[in-house]
N, C-alpha and C. Protein backbone atom coordinates (compact mmCIF):
# COMPACT_ATOMS: atom_id res chain seq x y z
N UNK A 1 71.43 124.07 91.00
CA UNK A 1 70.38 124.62 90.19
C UNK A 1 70.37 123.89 88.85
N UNK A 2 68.73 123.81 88.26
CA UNK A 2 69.10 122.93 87.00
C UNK A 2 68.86 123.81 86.10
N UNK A 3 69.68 123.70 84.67
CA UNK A 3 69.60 124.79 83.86
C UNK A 3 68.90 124.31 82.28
N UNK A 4 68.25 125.28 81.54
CA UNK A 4 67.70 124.67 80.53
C UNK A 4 68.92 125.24 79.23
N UNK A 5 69.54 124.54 79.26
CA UNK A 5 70.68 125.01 77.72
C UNK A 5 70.11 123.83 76.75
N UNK A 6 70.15 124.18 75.67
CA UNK A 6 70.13 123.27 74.71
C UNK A 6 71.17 122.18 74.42
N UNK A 7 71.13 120.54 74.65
CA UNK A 7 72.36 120.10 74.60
C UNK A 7 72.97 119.95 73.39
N UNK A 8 72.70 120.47 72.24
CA UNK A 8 72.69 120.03 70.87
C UNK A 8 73.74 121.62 70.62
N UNK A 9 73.24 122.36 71.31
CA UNK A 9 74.33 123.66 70.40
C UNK A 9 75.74 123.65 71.37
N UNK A 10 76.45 124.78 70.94
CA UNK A 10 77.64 124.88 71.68
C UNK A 10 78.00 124.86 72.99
N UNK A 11 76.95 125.79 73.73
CA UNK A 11 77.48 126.09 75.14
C UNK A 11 76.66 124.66 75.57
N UNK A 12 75.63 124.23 75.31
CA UNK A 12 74.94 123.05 75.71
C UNK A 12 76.51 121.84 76.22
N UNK A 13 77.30 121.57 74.64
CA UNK A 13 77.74 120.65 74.46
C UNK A 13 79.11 120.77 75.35
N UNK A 14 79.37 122.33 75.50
CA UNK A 14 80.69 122.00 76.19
C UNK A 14 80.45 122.46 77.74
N UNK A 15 79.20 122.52 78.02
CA UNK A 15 79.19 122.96 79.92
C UNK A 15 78.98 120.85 80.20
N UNK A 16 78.43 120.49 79.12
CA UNK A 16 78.01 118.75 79.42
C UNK A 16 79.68 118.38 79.68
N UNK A 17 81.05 118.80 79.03
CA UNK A 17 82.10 118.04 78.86
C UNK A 17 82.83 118.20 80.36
N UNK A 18 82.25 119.62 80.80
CA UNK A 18 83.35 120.27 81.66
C UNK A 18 83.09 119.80 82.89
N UNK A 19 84.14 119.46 83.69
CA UNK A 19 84.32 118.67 85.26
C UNK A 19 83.58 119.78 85.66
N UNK A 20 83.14 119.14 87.33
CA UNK A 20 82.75 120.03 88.03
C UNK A 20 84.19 119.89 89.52
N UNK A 21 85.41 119.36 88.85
CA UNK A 21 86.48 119.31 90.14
C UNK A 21 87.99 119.49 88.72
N UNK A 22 87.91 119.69 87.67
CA UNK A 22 88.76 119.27 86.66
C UNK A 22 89.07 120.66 86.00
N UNK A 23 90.00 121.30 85.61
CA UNK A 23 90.06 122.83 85.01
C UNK A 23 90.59 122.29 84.07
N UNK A 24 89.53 122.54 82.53
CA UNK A 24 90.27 122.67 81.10
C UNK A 24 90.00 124.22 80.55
N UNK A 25 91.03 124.14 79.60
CA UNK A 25 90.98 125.75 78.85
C UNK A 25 90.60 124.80 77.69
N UNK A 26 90.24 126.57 76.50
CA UNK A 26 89.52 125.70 75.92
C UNK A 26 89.93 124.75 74.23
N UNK A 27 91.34 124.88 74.74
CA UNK A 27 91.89 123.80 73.40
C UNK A 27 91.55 121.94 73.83
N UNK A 28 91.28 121.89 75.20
CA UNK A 28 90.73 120.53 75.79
C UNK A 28 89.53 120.55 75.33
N UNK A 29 88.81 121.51 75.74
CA UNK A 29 87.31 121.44 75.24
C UNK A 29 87.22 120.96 73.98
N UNK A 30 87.98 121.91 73.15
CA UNK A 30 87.80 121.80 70.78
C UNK A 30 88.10 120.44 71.11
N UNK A 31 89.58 119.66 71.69
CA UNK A 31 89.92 118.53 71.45
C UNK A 31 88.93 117.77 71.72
N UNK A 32 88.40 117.56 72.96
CA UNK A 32 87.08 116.67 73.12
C UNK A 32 85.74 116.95 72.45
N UNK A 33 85.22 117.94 72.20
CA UNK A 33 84.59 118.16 71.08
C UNK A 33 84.78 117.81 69.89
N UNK A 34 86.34 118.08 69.18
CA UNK A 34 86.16 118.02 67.75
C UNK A 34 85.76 119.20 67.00
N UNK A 35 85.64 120.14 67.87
CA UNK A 35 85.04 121.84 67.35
C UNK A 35 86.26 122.35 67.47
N UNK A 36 86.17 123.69 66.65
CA UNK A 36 87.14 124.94 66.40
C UNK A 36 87.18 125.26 68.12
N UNK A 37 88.77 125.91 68.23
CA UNK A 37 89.23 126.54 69.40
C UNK A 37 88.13 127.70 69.52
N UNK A 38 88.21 128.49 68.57
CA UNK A 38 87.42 129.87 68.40
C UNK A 38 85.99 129.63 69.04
N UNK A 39 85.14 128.49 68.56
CA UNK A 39 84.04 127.74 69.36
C UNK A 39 84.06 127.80 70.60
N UNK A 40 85.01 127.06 70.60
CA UNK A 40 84.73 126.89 72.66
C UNK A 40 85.48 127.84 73.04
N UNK A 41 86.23 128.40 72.75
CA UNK A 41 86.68 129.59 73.72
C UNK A 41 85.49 130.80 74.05
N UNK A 42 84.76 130.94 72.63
CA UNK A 42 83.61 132.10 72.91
C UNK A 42 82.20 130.98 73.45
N UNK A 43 81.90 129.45 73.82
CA UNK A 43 81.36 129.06 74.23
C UNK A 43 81.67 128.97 75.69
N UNK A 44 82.72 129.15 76.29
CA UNK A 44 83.43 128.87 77.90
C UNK A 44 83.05 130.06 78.05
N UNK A 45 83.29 131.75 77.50
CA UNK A 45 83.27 132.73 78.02
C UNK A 45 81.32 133.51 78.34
N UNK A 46 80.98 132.38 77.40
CA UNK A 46 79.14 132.68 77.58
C UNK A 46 78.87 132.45 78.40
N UNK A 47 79.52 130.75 78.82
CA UNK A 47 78.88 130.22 79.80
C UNK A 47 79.61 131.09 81.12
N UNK A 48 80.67 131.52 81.20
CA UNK A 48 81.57 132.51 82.51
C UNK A 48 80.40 133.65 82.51
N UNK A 49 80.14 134.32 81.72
CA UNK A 49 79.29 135.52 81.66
C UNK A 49 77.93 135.07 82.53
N UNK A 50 77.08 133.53 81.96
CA UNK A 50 76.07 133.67 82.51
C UNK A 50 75.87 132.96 83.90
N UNK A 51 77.30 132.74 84.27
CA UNK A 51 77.49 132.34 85.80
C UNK A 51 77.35 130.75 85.97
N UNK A 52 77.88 129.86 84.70
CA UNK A 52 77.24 128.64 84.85
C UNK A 52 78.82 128.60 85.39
N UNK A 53 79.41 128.76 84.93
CA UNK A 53 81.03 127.93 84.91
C UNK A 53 82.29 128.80 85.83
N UNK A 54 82.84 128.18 87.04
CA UNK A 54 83.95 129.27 87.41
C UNK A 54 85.26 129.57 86.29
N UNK A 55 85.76 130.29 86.74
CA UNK A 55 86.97 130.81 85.81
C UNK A 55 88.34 131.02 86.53
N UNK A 56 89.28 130.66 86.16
CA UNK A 56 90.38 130.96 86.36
C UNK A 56 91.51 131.54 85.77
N UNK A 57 92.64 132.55 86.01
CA UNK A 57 93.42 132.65 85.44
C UNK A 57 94.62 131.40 85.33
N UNK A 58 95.08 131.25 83.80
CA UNK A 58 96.67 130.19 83.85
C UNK A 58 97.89 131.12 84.16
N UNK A 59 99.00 130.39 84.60
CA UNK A 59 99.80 131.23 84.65
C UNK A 59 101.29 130.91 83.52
N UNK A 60 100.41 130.50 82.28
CA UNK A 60 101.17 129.77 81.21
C UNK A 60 101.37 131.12 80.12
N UNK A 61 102.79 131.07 79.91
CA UNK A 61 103.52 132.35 79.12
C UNK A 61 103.16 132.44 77.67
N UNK A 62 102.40 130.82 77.65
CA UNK A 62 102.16 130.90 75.87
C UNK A 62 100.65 130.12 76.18
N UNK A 63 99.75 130.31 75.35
CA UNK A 63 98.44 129.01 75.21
C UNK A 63 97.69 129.88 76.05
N UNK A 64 96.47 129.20 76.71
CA UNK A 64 95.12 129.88 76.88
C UNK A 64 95.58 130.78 78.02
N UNK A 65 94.28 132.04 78.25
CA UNK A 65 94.93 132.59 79.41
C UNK A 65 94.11 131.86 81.04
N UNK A 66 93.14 131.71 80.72
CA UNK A 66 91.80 131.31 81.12
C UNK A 66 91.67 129.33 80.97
N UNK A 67 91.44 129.08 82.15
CA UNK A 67 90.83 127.83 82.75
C UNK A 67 89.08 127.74 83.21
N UNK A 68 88.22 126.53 82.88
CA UNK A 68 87.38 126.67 83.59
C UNK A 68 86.84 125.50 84.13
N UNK A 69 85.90 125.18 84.84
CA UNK A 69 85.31 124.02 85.32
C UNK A 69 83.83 124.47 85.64
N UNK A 70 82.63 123.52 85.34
CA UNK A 70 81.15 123.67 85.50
C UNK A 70 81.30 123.96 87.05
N UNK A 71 80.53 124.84 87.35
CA UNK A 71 79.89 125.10 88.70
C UNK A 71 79.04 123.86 89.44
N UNK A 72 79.56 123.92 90.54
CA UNK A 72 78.99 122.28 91.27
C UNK A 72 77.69 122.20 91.27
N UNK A 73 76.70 123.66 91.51
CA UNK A 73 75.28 123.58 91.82
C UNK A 73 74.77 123.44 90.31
N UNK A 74 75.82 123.79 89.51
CA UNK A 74 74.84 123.59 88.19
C UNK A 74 74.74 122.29 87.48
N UNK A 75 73.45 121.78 88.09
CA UNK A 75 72.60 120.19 86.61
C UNK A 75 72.64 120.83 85.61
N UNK A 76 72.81 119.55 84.75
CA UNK A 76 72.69 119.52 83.37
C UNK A 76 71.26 118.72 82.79
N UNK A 77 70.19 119.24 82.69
CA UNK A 77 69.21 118.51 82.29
C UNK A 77 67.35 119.43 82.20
C-alpha cells in the first residue's frame, strides 16, 4: 500500500530510514537521523499505532524495550 506521510516531518523521515527486513529501536533511528531519542521513539510508536511499522519486543535488561521495521506492503511515496 502507498502511503501519503509527509517526508519532511518526523514520522515521514524515520518510516523512509527503517528496513523493511532490518529491526532498529529507536536510538538507531536518532543516530541516523541526528534527532533526539525522545523524537523517534514517539515517531516509531505513531507510526506502530497507525499500522505502518511492525513491532517487536527486545529482550535487553537495559536500552529500548521495543524494536521496529517498516511493513513490507508499505511504499514510501
Amino acid at each position: 500500500m502507498a502511503i501519503d506521510v509527509d517526508p519532511d516531518a518526523d514520522r515521514g523521515r524515520v518510516l523512509a530510514v527503517l528496513s523493511t527486513t532490518e529491526w532498529m529501536h529507536c536510538h538507531d533511528v536518532a543516530g541516523t537521523l541526528e534527532i533526539g531519542v525522545v523524537v523517534a521513539s514517539s515517531a516509531l510508536s505513531e507510526l506502530h499505532r497507525a499500522g505502518l511499522v511492525d513491532r517487536r519486543e527486545t529482550d535487553r535488561t537495559y536500552g529500548p524495550d521495543y524494536e521496529y521495521r517498516r511493513r513490507e506492503d508499505v511504499q514510501l511515496g
